[in-house]
Protein backbone atom coordinates (compact mmCIF):
# COMPACT_ATOMS: atom_id res chain seq x y z
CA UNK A 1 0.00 0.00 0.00
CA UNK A 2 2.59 2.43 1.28
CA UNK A 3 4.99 0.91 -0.66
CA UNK A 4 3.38 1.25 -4.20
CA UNK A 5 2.90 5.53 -3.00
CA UNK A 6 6.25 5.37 -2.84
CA UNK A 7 7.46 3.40 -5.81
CA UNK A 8 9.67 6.43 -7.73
CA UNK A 9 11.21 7.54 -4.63
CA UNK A 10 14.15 5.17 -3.14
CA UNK A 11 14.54 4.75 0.48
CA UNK A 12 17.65 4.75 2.74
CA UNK A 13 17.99 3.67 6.03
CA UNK A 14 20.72 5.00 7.82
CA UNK A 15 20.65 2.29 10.65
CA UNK A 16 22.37 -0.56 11.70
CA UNK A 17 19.71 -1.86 14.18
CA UNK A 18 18.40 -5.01 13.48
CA UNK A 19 15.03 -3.92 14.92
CA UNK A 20 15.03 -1.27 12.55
CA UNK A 21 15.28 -3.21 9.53
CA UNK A 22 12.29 -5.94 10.85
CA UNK A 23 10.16 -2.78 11.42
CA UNK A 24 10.88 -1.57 7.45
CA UNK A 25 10.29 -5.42 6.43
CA UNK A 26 6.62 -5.27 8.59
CA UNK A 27 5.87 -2.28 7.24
CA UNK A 28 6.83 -3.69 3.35
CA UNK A 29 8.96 -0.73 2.60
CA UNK A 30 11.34 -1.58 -0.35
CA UNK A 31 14.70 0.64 1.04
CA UNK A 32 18.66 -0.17 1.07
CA UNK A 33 20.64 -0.07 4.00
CA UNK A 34 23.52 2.75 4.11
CA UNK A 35 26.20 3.39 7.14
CA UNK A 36 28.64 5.64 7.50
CA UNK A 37 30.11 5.79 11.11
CA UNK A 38 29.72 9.12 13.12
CA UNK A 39 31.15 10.47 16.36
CA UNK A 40 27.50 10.99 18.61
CA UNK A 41 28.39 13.59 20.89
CA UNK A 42 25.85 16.24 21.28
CA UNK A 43 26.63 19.46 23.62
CA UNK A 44 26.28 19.41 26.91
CA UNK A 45 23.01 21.71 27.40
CA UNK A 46 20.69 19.82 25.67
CA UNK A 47 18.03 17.63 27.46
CA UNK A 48 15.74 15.20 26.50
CA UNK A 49 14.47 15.39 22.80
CA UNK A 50 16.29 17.95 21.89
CA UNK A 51 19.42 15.33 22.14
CA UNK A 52 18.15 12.72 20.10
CA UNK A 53 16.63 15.27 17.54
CA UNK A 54 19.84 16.30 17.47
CA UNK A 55 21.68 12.97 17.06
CA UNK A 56 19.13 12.03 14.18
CA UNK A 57 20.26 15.12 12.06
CA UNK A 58 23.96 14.49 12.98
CA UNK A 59 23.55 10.95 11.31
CA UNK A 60 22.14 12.62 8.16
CA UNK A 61 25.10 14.91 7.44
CA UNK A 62 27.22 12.71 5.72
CA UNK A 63 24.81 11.83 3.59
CA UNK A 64 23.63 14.81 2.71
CA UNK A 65 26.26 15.87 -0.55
CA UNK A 66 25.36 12.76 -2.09
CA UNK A 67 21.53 12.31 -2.15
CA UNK A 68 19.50 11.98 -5.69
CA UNK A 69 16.12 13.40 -6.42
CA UNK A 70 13.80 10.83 -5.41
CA UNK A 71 16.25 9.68 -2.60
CA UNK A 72 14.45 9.41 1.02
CA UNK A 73 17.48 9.33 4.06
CA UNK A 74 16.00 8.21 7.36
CA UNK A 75 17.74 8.85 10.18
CA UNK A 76 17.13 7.78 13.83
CA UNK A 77 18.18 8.17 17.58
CA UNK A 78 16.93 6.76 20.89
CA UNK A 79 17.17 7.60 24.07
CA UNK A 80 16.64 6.62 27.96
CA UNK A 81 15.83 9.27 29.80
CA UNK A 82 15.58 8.67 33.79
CA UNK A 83 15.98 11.89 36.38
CA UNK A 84 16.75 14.57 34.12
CA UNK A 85 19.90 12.85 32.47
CA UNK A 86 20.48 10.61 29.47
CA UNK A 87 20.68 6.59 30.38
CA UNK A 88 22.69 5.02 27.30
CA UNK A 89 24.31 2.39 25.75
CA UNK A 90 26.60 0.35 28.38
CA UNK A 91 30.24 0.24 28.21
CA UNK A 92 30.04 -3.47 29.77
CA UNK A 93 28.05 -6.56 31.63
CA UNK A 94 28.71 -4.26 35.00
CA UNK A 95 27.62 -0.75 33.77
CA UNK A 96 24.30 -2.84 32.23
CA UNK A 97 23.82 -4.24 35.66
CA UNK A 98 23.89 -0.76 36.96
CA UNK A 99 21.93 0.53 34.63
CA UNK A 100 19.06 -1.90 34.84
CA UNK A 101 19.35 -1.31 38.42
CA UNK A 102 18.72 2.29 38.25
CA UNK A 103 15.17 1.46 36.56
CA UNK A 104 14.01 -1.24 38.30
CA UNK A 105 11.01 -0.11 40.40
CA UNK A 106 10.72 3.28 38.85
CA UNK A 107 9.51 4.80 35.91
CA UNK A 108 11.42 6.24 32.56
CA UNK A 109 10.66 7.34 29.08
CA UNK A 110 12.12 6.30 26.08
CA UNK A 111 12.73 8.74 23.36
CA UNK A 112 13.28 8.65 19.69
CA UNK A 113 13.50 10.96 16.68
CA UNK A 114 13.18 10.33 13.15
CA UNK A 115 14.64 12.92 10.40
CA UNK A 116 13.61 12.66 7.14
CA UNK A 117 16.29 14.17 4.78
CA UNK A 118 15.49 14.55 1.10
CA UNK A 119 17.70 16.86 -1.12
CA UNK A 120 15.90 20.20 -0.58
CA UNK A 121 13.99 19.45 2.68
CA UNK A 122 14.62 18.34 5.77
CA UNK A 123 11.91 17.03 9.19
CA UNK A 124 12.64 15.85 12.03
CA UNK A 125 9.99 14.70 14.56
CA UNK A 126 10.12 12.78 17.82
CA UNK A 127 7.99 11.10 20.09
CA UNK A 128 8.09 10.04 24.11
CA UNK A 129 7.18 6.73 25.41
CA UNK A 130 6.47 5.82 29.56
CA UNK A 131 7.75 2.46 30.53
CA UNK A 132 7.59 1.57 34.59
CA UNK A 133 9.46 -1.26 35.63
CA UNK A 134 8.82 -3.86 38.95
CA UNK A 135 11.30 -4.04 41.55
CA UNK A 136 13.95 -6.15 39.69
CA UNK A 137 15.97 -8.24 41.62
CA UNK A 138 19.67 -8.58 41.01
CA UNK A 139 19.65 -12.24 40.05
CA UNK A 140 16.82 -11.47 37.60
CA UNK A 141 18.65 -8.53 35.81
CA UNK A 142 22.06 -10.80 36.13
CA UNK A 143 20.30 -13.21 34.20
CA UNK A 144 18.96 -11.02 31.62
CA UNK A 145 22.49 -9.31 31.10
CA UNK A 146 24.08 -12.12 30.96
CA UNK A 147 22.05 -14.30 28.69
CA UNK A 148 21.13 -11.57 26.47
CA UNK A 149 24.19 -9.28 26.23
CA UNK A 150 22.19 -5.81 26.03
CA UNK A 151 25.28 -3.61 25.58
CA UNK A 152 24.29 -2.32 21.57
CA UNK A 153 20.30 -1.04 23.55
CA UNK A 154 19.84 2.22 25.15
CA UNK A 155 19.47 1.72 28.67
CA UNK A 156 21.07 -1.25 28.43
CA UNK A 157 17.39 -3.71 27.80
CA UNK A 158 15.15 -4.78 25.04
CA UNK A 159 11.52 -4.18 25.59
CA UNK A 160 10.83 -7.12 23.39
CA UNK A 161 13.15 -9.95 25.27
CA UNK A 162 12.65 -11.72 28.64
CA UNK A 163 12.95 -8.60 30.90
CA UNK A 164 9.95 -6.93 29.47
CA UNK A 165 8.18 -9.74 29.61
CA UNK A 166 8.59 -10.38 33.70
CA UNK A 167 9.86 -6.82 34.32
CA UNK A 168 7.24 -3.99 32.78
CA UNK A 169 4.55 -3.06 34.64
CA UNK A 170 3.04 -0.03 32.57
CA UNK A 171 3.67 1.67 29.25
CA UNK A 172 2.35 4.44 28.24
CA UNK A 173 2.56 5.41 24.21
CA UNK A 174 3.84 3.65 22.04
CA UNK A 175 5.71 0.06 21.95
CA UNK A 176 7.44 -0.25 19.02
CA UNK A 177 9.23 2.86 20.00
CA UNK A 178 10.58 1.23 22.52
CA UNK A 179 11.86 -1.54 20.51
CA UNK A 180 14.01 1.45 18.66
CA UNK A 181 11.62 3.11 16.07
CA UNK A 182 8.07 5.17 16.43
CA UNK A 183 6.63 3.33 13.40
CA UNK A 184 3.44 5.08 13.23
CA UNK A 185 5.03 8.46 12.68
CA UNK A 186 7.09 6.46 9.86
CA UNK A 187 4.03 5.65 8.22
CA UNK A 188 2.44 8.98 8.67
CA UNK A 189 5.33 10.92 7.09
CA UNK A 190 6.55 8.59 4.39
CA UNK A 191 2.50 8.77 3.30
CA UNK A 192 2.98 13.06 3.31
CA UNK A 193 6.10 12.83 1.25
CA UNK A 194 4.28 10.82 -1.42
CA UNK A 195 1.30 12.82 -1.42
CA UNK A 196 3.65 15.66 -1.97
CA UNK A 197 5.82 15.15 -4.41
């Protein structure tokens, strides 16, 4: 459906996620899969979604020179965002632990931003998702790290493996966003940009 809208325009996804790519393959997007590594560091002062809208526009630079007519660049960045400060991607099994730690019994959101880069236009929008874990306890989040090796996921879990399964409580907005990418608002703008053009 989406896909035939978009037949003369050819998609890139700048992503290396596997999650991201099963969401383009549910959604039946035809697209190709470019990466070009990038240093994300974002300055200090920004909070919230201002750092992954920032992040998802960083990734699209290098692109930028290089794209065609009818080329679509989507770009993406997600975040965990517990007591004013940015949880991300662990360094190891011990800083997961930690991290894991820091949300059990609490409550977080999960951010993402998607920017849409074409040759003469550029959007970027984001969206905000509430996840509340139980009160994990440190065998259980042992076990996850350990058997599931979080270290490439933003706060250091996967919404979709065993922890969110025995571990969330309450989610409020929406889940595949969680999982790394707000699909609905994919939909929504890839169907604007056909309609457009």
């Amino acid at each position: 459906m989406l896909n035939e809208k978009l037949k003369d325009f050819n998609i890139i996804l700048a992503s290396a996620s596997p999650r991201r790519h099963a969401f383009f393959k549910t959604m039946n997007l035809d697209f190709e899969i470019q990466l070009k590594p990038i240093d994300e560091i974002y300055p200090a002062h920004l909070k919230g979604k201002d750092i992954t809208d920032y992040l998802a526009k960083l990734k699209a630079e290098a692109f930028k020179a290089n794209l065609k007519l009818k080329d679509i660049l989507v770009t993406s960045d997600t975040i965990v965002w517990l007591n004013n400060k940015a949880v991300e991607k662990p360094k190891d099994e011990a800083d997961a632990f930690r991290m894991i730690k820091s949300l059990s019994n609490t409550t977080h959101e999960v951010m993402t931003s998607i920017c849409f880069t074409q040759p003469h236009k550029q959007q970027v929008l984001n969206t905000t998702t509430k996840v509340t874990f139980k009160a994990l306890t440190d065998d259980e989040i042992w076990y996850y790290v350990n058997t599931y090796k979080p270290l490439d996921k933003a706060g250091a879990y996967g919404i979709q493996e065993w922890i969110g399964a025995i571990g969330i409580t309450r989610i409020e907005g929406s889940y595949n966003n969680v999982v790394g990418l707000p699909t609905h608002l994919l939909y929504k703008t890839l169907n604007t940009i056909a309609k457009d053009n």
